[in-house]
N, C-alpha and C. Protein backbone atom coordinates (compact mmCIF):
# COMPACT_ATOMS: atom_id res chain seq x y z
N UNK A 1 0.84 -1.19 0.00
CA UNK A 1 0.00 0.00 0.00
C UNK A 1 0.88 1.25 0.00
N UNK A 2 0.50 2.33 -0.41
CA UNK A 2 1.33 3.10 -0.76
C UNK A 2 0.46 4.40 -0.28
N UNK A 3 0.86 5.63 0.47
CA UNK A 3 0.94 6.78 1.75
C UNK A 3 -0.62 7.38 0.60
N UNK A 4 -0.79 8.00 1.56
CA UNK A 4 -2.02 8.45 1.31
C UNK A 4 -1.85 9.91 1.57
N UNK A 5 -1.91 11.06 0.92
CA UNK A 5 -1.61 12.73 1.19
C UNK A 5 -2.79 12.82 2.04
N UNK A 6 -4.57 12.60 1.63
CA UNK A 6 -5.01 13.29 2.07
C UNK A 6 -5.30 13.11 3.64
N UNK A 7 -5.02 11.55 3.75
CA UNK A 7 -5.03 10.97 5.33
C UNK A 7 -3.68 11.50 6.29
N UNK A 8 -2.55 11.79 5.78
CA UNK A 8 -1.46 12.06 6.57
C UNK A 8 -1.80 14.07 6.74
N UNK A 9 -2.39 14.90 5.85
CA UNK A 9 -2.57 16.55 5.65
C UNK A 9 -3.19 16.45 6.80
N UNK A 10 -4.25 15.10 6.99
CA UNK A 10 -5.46 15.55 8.00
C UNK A 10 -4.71 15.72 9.23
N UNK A 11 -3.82 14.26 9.48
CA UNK A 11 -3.12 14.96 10.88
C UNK A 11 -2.32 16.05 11.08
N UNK A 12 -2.16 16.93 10.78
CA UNK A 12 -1.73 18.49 10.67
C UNK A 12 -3.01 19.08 11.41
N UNK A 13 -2.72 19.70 12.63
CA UNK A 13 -3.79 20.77 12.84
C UNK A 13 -4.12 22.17 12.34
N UNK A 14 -4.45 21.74 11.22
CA UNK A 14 -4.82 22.82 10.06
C UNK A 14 -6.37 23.39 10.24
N UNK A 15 -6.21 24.48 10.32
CA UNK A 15 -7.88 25.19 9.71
C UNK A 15 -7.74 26.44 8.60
N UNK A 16 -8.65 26.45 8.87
CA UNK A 16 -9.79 27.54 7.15
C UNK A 16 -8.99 28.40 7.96
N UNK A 17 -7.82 29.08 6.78
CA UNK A 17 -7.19 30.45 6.68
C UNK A 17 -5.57 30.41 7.02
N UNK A 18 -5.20 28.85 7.19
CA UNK A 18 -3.97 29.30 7.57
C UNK A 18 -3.07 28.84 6.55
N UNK A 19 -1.62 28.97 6.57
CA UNK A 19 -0.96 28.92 5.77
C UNK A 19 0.37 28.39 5.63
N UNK A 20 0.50 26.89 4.29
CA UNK A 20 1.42 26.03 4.50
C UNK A 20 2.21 25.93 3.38
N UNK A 21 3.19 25.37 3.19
CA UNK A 21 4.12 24.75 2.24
C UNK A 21 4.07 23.40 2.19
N UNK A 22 4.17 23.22 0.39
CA UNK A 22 4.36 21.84 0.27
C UNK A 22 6.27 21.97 -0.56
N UNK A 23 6.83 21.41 0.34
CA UNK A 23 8.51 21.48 0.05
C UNK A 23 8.88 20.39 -0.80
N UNK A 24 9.22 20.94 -2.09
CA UNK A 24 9.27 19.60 -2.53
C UNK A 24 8.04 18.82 -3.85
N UNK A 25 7.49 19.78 -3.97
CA UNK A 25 5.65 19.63 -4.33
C UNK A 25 5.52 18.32 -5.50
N UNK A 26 6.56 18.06 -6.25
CA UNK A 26 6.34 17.30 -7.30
C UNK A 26 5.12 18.00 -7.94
N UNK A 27 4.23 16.66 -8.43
CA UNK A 27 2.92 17.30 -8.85
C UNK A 27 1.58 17.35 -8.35
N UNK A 28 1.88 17.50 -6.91
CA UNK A 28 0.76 18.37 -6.07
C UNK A 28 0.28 17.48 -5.16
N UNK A 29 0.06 15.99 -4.90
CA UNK A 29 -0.57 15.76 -4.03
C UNK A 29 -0.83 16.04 -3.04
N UNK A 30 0.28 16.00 -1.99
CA UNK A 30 0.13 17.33 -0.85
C UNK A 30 -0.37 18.65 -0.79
N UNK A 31 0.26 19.13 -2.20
CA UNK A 31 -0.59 20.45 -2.42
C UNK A 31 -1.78 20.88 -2.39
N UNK A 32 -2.60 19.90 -3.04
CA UNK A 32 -4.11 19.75 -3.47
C UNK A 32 -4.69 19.36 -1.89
N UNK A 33 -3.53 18.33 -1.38
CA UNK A 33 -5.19 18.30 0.12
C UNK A 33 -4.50 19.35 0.94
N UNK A 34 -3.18 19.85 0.80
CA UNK A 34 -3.51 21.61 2.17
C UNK A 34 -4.37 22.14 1.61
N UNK A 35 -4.33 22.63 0.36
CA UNK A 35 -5.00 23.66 -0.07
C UNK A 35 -6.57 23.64 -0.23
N UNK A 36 -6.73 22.25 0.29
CA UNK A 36 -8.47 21.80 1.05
C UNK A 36 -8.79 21.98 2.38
N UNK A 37 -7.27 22.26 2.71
CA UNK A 37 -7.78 21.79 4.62
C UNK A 37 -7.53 23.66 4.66
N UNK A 38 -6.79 23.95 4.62
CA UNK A 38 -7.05 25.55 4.78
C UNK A 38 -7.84 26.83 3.84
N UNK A 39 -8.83 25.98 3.30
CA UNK A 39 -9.77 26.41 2.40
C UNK A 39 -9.33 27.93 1.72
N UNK A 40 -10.08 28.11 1.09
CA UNK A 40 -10.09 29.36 0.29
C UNK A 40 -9.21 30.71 0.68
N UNK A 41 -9.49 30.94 2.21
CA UNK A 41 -8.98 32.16 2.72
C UNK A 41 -7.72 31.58 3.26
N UNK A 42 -6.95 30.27 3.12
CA UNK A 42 -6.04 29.81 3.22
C UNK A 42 -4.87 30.13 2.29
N UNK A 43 -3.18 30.06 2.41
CA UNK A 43 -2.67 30.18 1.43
C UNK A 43 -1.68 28.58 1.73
N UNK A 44 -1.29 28.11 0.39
CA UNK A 44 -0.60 26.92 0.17
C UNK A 44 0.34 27.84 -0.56
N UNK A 45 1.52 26.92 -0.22
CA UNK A 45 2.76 27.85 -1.41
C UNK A 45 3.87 26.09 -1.97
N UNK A 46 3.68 26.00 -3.56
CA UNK A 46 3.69 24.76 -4.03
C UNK A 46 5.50 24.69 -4.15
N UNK A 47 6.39 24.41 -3.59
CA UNK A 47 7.75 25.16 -3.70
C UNK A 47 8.60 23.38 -4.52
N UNK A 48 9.25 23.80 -5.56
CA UNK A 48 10.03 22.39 -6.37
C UNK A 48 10.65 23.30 -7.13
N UNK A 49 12.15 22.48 -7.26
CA UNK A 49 13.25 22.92 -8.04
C UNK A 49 13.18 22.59 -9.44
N UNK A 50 11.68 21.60 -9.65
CA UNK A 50 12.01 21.25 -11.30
C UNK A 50 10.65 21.98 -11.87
N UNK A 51 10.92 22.72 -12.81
CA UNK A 51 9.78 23.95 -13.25
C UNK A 51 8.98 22.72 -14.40
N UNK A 52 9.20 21.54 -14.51
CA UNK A 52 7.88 20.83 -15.69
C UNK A 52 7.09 20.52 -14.17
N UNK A 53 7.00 20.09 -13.06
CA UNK A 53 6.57 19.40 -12.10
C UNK A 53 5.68 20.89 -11.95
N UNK A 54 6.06 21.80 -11.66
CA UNK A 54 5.44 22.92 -11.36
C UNK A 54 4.61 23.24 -12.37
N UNK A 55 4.86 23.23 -13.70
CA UNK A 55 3.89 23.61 -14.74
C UNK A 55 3.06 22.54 -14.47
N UNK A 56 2.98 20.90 -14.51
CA UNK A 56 1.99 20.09 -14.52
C UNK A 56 1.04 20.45 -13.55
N UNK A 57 1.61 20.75 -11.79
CA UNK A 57 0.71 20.99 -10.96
C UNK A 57 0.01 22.14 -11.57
N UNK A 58 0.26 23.20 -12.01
CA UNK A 58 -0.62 24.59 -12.62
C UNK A 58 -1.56 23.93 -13.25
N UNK A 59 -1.73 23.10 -14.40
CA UNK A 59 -3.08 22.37 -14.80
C UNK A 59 -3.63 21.78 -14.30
N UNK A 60 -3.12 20.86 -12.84
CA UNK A 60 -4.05 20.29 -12.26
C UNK A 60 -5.04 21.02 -11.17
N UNK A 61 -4.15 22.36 -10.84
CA UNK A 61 -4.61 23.02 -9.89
C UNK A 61 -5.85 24.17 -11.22
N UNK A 62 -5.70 24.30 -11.21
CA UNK A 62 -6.35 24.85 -12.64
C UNK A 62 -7.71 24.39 -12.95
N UNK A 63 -7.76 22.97 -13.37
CA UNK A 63 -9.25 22.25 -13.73
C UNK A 63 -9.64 21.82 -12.82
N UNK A 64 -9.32 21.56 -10.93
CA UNK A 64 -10.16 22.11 -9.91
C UNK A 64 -10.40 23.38 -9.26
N UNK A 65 -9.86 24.43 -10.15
CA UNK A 65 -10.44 25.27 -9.79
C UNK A 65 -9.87 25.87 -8.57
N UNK A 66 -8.46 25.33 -8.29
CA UNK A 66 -7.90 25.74 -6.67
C UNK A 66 -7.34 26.72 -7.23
N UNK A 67 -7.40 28.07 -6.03
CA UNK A 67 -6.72 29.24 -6.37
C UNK A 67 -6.12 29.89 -5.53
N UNK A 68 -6.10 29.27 -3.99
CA UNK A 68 -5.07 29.61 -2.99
C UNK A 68 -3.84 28.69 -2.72
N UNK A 69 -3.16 29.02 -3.94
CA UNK A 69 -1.56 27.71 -4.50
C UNK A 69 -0.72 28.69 -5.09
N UNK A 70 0.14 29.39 -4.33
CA UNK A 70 1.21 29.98 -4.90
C UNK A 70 2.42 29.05 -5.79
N UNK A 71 2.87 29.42 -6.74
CA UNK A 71 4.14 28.47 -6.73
C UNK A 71 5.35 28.99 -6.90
N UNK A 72 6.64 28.25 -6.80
CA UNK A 72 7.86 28.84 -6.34
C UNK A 72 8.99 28.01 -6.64
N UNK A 73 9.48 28.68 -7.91
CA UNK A 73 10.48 27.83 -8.27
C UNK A 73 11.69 28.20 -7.81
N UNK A 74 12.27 26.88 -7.27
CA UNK A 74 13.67 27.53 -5.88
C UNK A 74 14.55 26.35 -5.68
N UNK A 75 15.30 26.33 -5.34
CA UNK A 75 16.67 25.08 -4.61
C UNK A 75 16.22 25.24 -3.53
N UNK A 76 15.43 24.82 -2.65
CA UNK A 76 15.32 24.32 -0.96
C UNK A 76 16.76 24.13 -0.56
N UNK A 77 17.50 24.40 -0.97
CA UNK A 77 19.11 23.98 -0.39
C UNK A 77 19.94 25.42 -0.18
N UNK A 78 19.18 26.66 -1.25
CA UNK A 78 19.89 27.63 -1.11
C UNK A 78 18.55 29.16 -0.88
N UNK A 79 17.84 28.38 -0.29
CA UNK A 79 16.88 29.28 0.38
C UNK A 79 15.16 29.65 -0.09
N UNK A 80 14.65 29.42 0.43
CA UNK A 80 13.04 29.41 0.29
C UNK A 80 12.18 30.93 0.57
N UNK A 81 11.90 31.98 -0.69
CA UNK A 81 11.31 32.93 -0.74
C UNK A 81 9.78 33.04 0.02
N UNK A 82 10.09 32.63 1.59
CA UNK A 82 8.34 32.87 1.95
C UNK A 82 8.82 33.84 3.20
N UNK A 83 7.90 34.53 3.97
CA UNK A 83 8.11 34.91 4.97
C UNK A 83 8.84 34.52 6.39
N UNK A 84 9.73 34.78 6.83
CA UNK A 84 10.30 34.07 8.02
C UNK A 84 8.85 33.79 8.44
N UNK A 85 8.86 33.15 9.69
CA UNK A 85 7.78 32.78 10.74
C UNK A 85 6.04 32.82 9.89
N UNK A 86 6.07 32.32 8.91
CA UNK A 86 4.70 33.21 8.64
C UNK A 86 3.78 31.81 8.39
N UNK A 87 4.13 30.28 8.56
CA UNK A 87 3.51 29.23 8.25
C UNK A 87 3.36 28.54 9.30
N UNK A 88 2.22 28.04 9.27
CA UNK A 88 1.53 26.90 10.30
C UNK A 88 2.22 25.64 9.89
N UNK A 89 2.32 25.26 8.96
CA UNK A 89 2.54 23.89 8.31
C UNK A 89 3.78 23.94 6.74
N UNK A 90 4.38 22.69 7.02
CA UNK A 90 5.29 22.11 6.03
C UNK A 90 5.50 21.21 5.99
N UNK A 91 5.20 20.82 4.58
CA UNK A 91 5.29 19.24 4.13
C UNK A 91 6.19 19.18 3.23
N UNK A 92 7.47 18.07 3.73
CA UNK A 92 8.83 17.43 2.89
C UNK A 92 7.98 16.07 2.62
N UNK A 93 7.71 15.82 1.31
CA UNK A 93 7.41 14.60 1.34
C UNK A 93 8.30 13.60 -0.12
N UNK A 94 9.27 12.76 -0.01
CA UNK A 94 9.64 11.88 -0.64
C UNK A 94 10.77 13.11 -1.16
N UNK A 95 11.39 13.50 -0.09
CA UNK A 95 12.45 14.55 -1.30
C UNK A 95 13.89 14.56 -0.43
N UNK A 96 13.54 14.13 0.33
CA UNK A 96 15.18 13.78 1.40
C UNK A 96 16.26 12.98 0.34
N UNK A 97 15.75 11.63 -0.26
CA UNK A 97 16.82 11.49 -0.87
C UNK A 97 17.14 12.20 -1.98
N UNK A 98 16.54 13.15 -2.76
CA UNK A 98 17.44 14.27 -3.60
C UNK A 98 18.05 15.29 -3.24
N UNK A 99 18.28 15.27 -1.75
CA UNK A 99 19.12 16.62 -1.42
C UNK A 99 20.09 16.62 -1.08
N UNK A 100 21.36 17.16 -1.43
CA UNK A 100 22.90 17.12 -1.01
C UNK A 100 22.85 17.67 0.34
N UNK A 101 22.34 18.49 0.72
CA UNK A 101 22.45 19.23 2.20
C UNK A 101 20.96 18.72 2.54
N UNK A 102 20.84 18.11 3.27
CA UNK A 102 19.56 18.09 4.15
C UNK A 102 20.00 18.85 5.25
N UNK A 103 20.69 19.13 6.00
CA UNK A 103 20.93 20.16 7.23
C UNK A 103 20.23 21.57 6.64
N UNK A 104 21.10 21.93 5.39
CA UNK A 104 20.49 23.48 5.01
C UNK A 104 19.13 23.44 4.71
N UNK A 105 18.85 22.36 3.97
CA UNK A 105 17.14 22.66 3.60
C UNK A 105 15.68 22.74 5.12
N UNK A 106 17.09 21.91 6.32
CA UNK A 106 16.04 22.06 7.49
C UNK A 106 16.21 23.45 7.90
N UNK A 107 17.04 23.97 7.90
CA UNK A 107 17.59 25.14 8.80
C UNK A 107 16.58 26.49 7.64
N UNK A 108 16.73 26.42 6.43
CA UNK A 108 15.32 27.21 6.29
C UNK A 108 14.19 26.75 6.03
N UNK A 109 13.68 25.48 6.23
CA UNK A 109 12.26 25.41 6.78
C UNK A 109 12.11 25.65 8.30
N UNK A 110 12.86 25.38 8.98
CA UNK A 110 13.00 25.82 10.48
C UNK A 110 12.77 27.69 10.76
N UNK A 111 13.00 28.19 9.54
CA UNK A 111 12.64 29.92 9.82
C UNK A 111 11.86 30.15 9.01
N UNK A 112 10.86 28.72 8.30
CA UNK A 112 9.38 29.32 7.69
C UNK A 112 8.27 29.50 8.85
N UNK A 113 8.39 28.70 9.40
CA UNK A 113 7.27 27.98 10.32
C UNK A 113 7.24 28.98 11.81
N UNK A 114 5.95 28.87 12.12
CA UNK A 114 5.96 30.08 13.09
C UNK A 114 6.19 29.29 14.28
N UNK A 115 6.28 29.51 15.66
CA UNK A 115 6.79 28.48 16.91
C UNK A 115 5.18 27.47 16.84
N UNK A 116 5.81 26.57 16.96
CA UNK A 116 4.64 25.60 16.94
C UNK A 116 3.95 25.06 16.27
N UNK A 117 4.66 25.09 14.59
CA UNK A 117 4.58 25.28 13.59
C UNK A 117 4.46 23.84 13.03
N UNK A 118 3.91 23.05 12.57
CA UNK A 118 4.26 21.58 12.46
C UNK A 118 4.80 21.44 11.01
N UNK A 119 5.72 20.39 10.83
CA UNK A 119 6.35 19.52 9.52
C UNK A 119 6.18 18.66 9.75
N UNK A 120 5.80 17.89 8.67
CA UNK A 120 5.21 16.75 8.01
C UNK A 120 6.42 16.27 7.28
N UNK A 121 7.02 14.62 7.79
CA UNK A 121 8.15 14.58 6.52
C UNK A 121 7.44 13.30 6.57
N UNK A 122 7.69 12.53 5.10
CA UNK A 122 7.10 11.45 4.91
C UNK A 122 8.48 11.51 3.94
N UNK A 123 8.80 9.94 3.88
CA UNK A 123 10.01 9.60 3.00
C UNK A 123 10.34 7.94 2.68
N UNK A 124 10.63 7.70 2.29
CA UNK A 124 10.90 5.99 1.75
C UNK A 124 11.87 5.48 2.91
N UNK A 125 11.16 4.36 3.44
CA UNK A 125 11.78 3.46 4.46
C UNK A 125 12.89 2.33 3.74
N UNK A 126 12.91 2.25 2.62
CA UNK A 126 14.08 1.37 1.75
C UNK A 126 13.79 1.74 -0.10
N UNK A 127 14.77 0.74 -0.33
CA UNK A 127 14.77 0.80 -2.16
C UNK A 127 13.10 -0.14 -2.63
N UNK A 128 13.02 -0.98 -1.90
CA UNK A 128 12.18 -1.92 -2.38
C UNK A 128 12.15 -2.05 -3.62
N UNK A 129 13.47 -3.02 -3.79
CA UNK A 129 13.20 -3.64 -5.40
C UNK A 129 13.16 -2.44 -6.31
N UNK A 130 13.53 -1.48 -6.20
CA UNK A 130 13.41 -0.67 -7.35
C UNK A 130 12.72 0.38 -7.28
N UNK A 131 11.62 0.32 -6.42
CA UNK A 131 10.34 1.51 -6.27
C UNK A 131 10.54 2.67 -5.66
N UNK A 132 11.67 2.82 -4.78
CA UNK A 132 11.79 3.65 -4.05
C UNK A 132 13.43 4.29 -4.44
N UNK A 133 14.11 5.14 -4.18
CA UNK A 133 15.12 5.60 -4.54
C UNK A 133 16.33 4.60 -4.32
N UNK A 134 17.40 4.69 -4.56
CA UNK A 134 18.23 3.66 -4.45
C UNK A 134 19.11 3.55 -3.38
N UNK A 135 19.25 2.30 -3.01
CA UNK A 135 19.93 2.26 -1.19
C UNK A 135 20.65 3.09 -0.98
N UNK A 136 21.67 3.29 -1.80
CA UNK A 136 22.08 4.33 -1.10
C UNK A 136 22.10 5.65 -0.76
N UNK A 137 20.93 5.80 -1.09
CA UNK A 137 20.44 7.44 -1.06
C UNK A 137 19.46 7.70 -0.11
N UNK A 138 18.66 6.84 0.39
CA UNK A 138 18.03 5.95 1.21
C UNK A 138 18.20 7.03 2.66
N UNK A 139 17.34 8.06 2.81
CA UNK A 139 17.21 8.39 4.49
C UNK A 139 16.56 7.95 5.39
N UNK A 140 17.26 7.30 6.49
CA UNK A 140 16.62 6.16 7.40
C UNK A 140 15.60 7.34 8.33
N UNK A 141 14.94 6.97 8.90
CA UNK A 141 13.85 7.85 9.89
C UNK A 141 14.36 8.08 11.17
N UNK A 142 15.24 7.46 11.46
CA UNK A 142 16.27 7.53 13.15
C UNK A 142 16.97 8.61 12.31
N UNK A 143 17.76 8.94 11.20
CA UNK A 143 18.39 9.91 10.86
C UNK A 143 18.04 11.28 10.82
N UNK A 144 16.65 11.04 9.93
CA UNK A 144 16.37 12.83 10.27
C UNK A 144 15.57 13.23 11.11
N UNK A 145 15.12 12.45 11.97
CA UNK A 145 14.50 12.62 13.08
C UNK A 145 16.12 13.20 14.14
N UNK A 146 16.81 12.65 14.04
CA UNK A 146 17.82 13.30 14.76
C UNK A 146 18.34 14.72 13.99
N UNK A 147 18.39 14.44 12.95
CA UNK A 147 18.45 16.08 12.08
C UNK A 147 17.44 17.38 12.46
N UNK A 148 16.10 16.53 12.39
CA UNK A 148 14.66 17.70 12.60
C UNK A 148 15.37 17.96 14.14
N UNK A 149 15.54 17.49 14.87
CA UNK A 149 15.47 17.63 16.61
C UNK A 149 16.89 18.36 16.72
N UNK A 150 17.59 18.45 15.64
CA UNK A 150 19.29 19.70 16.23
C UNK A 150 18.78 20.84 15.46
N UNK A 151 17.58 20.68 14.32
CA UNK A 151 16.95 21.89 14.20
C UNK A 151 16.00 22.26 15.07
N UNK A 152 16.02 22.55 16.46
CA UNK A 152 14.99 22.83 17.58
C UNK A 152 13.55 22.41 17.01
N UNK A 153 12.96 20.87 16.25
CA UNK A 153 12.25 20.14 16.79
C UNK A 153 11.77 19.79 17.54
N UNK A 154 10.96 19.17 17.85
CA UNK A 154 10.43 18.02 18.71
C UNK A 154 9.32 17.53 18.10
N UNK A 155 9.37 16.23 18.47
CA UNK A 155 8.58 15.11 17.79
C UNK A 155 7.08 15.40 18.55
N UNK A 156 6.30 15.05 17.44
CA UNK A 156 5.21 15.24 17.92
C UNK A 156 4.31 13.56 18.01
N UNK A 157 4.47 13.17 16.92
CA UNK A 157 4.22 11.92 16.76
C UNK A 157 4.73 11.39 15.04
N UNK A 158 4.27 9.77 15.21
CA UNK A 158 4.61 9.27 14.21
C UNK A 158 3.31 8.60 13.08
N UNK A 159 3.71 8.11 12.32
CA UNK A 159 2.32 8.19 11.46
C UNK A 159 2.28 7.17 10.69
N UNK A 160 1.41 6.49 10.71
CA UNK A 160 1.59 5.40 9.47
C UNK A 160 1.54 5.86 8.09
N UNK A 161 1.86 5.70 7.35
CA UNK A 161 1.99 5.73 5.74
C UNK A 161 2.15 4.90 4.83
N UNK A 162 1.94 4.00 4.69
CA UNK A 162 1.76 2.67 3.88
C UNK A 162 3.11 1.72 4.03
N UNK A 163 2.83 0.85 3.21
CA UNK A 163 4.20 0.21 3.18
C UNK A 163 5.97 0.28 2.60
N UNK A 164 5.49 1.64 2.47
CA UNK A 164 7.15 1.97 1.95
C UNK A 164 7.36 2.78 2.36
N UNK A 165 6.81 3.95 3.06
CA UNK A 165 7.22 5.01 4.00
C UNK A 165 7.02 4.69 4.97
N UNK A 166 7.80 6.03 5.86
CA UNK A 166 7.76 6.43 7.42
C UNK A 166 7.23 7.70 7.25
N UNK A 167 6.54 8.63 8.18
CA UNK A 167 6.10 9.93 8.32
C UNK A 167 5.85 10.17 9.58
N UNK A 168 5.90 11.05 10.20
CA UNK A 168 6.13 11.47 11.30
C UNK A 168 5.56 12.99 11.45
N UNK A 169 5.35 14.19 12.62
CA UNK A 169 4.94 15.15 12.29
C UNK A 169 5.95 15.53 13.94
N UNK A 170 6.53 16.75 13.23
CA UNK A 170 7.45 17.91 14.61
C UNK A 170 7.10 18.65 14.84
N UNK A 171 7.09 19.71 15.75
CA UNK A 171 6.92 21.01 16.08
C UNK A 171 7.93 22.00 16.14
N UNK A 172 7.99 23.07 15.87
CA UNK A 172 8.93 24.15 15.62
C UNK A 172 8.94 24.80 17.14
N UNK A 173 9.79 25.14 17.72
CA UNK A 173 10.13 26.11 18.97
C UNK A 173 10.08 27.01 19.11
């Protein structure tokens, strides 16, 4: 079985008006259920370094009609154009193993998020045969759980996500 966006968004204590990042956005799944859970007067901001992933999400976000989805084409490694402190929520999902610095990409999501701020990381628990990124690129969940927590983390809880991820949700200080 394979993670479910709109079941893992729900555990986020999100409401109508507030405002999150999806880090990492690919082509929107995460995107599409914040930008349900913080409805209309909500803002989502869709942030990926590869601009076709970003154009695809624009059509999908498009023929439902969603219109609180900023997007933001950026290196998460060399800094994220949103307001210091100005987000309730951030979701890294399946993007740990493409990043050379995971320290830097925490250290500015760590000054998006306002104190108390929750992240959402969901990421591949192995290669499995092929499906998932390749062993050795492979970020174990004891790892950046110790990463999120030297970025003044704390764990909030952990989460099921199907059979090839781990996900978990932190709080900002």
């Amino acid at each position: 079985m394979f993670l479910t966006p709109d079941h893992l968004v729900k555990e986020l204590y999100l409401k109508p008006g507030d405002r999150a990042a999806d880090i990492g956005c690919g082509t929107g799944a995460y995107t599409i259920a914040l930008s349900e859970e913080v409805g209309e007067m909500g803002q989502v901001y869709a942030v990926d370094v590869h601009r076709d992933a970003l154009h695809t999400l624009a059509g999908a976000l498009d023929k439902r009609s969603i219109t609180n989805v900023e997007m933001i084409w950026v290196d998460i490694e060399k800094g994220i154009p949103i307001d210091a402190y100005s987000l309730d929520a951030v979701v890294m999902s399946n993007i740990l193993f493409q990043l050379d610095d995971i320290s830097a990409a925490l250290n500015y999501v760590a000054k998006l998020l306002k104190p108390e701020g929750e992240l959402l990381v969901v990421d591949w628990t192995g290669s499995h045969g092929g499906i998932g990124p390749h062993k050795d690129h492979v970020v174990s969940e004891e790892k950046i759980i110790d990463l999120v927590q030297k970025h003044g983390f704390r764990m909030l809880k952990r989460l099921h996500a199907g059979d090839y991820h781990y996900a978990f949700i932190a709080l900002s200080t």
